[in-house]
Protein backbone atom coordinates (compact mmCIF):
# COMPACT_ATOMS: atom_id res chain seq x y z
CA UNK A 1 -18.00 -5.75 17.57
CA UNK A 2 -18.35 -3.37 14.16
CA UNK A 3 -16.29 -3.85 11.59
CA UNK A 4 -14.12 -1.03 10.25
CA UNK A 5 -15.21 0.36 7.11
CA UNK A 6 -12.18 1.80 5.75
CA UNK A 7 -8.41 0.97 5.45
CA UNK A 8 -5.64 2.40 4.53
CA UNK A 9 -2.69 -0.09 2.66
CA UNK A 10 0.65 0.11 0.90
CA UNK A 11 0.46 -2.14 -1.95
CA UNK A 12 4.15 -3.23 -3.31
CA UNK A 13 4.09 -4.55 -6.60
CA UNK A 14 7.51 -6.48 -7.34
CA UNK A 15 9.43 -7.13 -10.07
CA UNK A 16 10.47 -10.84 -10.01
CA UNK A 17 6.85 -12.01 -10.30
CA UNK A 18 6.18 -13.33 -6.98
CA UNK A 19 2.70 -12.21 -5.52
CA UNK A 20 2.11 -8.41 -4.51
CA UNK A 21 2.82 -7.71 -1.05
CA UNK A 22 -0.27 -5.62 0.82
CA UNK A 23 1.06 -3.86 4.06
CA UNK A 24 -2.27 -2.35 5.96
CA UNK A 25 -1.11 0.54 8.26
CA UNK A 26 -2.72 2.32 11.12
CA UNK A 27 -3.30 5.84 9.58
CA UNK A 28 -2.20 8.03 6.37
CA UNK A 29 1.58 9.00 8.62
CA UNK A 30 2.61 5.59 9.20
CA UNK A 31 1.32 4.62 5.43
CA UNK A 32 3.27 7.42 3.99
CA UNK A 33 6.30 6.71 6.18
CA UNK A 34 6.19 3.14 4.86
CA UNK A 35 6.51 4.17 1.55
CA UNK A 36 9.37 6.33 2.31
CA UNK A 37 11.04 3.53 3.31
CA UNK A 38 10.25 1.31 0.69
CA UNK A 39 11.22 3.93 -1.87
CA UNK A 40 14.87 3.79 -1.37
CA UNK A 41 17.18 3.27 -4.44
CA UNK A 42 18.37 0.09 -3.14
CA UNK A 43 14.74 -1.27 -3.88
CA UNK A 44 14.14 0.14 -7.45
CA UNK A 45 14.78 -2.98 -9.39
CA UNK A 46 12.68 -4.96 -6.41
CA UNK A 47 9.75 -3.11 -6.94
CA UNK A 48 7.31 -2.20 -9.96
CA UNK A 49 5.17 0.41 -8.34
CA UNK A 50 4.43 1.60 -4.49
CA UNK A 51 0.68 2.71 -3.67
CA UNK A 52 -0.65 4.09 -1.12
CA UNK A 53 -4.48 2.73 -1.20
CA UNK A 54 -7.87 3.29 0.89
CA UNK A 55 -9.86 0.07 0.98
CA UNK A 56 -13.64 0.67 1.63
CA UNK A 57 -15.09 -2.89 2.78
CA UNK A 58 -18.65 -2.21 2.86
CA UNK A 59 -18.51 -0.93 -0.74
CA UNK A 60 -15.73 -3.66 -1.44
CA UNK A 61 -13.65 -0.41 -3.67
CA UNK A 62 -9.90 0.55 -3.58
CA UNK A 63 -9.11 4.25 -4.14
CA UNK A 64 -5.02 5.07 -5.48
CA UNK A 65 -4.19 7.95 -3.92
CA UNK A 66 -0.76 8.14 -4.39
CA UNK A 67 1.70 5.85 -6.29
CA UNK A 68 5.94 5.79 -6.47
């Protein structure tokens, strides 16, 4: 079995202090749609900050690529 090298995550960082949630997601669309989602006013005093990061494993780096 190979490992995958490279994934892509949301990572929610909340408000209230409780631990950052870190949603992996299939590809860039359904990573994206997530953070539509998450990025509804409703949520704004949940949340500190929405990214959408790529996790390299073999390198063991994180890349931002977008943040809400």
């Amino acid at each position: 079995m190979e490992l995958v090298a490279n994934s892509l995550m949301v990572r929610i960082v909340r408000r209230d202090g409780k631990p950052d949630e870190e949603q992996y997601c299939a590809d860039e669309q359904e990573a994206r749609q997530l953070m539509g989602l998450l990025n509804d006013p409703d949520n704004a005093e949940m949340y500190r900050s929405i990214a959408l990061v790529s996790v390299d494993w073999r390198g063991h780096t994180e890349q931002v690529h977008d943040t809400i």
